[in-house]
C-alpha atoms as a PDB file:
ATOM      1  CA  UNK A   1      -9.047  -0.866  -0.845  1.00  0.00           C
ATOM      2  CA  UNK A   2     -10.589   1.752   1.261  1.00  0.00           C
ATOM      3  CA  UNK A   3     -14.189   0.737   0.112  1.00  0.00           C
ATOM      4  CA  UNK A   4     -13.531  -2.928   0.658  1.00  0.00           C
ATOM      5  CA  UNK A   5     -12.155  -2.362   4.301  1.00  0.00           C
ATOM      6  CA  UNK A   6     -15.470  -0.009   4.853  1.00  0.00           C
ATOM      7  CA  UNK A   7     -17.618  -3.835   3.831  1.00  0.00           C
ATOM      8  CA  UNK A   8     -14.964  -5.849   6.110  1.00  0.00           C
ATOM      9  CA  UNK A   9     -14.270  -7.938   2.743  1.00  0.00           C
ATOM     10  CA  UNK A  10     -11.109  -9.075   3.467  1.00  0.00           C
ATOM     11  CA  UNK A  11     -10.755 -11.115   0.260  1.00  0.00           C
ATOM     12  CA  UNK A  12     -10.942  -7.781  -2.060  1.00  0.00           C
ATOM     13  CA  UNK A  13      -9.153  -5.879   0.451  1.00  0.00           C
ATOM     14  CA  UNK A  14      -6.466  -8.505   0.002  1.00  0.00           C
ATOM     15  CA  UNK A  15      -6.961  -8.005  -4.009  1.00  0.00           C
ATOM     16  CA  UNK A  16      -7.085  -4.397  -3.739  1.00  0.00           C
ATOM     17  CA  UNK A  17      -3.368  -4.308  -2.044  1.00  0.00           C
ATOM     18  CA  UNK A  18      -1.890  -6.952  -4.695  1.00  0.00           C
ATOM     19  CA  UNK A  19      -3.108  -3.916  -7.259  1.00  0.00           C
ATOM     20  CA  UNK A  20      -1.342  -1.232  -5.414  1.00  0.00           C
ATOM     21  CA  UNK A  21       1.594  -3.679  -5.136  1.00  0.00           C
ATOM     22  CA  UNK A  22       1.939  -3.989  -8.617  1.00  0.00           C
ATOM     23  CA  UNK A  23       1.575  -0.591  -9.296  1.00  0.00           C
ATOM     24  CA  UNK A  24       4.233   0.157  -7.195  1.00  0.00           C
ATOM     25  CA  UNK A  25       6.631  -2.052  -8.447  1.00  0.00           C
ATOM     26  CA  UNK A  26       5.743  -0.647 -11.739  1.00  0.00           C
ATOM     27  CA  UNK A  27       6.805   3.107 -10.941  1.00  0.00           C
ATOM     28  CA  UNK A  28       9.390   3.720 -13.546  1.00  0.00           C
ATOM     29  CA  UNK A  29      12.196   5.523 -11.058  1.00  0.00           C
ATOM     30  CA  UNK A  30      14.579   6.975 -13.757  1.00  0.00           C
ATOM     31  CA  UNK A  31      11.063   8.849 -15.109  1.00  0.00           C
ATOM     32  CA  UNK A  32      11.031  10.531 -11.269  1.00  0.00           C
ATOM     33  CA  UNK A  33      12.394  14.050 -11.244  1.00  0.00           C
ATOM     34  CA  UNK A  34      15.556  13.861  -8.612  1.00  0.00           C
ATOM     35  CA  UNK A  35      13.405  15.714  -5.936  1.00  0.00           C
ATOM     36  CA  UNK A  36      10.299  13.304  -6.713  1.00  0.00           C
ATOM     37  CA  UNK A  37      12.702  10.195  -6.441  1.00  0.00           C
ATOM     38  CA  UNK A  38      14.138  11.453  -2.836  1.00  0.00           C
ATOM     39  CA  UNK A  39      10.617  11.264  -1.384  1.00  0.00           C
ATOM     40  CA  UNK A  40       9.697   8.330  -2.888  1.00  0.00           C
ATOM     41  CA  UNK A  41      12.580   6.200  -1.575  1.00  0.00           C
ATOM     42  CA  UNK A  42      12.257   7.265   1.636  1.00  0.00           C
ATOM     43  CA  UNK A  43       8.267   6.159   1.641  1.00  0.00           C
ATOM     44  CA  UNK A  44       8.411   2.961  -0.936  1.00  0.00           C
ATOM     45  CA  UNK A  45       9.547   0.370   1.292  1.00  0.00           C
ATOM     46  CA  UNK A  46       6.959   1.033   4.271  1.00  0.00           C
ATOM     47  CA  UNK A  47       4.500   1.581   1.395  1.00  0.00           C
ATOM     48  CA  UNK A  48       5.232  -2.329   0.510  1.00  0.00           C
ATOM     49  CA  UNK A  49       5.579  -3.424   3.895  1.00  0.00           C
ATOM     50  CA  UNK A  50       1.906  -2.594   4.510  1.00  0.00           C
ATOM     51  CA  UNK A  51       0.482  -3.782   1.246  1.00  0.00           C
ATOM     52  CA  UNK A  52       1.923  -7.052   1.458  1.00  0.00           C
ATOM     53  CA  UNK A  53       0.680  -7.745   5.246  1.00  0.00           C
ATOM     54  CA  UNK A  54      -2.768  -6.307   3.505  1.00  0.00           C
ATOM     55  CA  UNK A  55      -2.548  -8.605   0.607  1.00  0.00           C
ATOM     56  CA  UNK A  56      -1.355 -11.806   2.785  1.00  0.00           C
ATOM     57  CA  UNK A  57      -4.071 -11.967   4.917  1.00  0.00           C
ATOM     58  CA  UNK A  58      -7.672 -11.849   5.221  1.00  0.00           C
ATOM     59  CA  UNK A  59      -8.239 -10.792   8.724  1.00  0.00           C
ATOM     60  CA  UNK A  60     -10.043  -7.428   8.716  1.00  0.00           C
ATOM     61  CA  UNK A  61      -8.527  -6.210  11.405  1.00  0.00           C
ATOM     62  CA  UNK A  62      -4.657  -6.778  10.597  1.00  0.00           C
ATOM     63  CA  UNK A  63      -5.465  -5.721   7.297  1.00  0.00           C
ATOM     64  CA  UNK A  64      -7.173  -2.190   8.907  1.00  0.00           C
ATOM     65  CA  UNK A  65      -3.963  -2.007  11.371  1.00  0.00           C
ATOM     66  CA  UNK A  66      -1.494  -2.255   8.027  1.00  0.00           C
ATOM     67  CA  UNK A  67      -3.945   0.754   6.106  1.00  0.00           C
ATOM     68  CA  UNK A  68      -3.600   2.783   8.563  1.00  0.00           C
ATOM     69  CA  UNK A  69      -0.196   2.625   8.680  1.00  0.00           C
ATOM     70  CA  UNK A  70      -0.184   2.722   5.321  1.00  0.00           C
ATOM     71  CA  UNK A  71      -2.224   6.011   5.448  1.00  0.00           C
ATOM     72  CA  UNK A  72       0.228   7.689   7.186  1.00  0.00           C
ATOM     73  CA  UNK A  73       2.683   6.778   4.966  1.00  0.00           C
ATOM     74  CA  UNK A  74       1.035   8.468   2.407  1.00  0.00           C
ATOM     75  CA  UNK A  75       0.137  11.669   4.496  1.00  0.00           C
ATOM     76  CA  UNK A  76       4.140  12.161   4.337  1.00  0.00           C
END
């Protein structure tokens, strides 16, 4: 996603965050260790949040706004 932001592709940025999307509706939650499962419900709904306002859109610059918040996120 990162490298397609760095291009201002907005179509594979889009693509990109569909990927993540799916691979986060994918994590298997009872697999989590309890500690592990905590931290990611407190995270997984703002991770989604951003990656579908990525994914819907094609406008660089909404799509920048949502990864950095969706940096952040992950800096948690």
């Amino acid at each position: 996603m990162k490298d397609a932001l760095i291009t201002s592709d907005g179509t594979k940025t889009a693509l990109a965050s569909k990927e993540l999307l799916a691979a986060v509706n994918n994590v298997k939650m009872d697999k989590l260790e309890m500690e592990v499962h905590m931290v990611w419900m407190k995270v997984v709904n703002l991770i989604k949040e951003d990656a579908e306002h990525i994914a819907d859109t094609k406008d660089i610059k909404h799509q920048r706004d949502h990864f950095t918040s969706l940096s952040k996120t992950f800096m948690h």
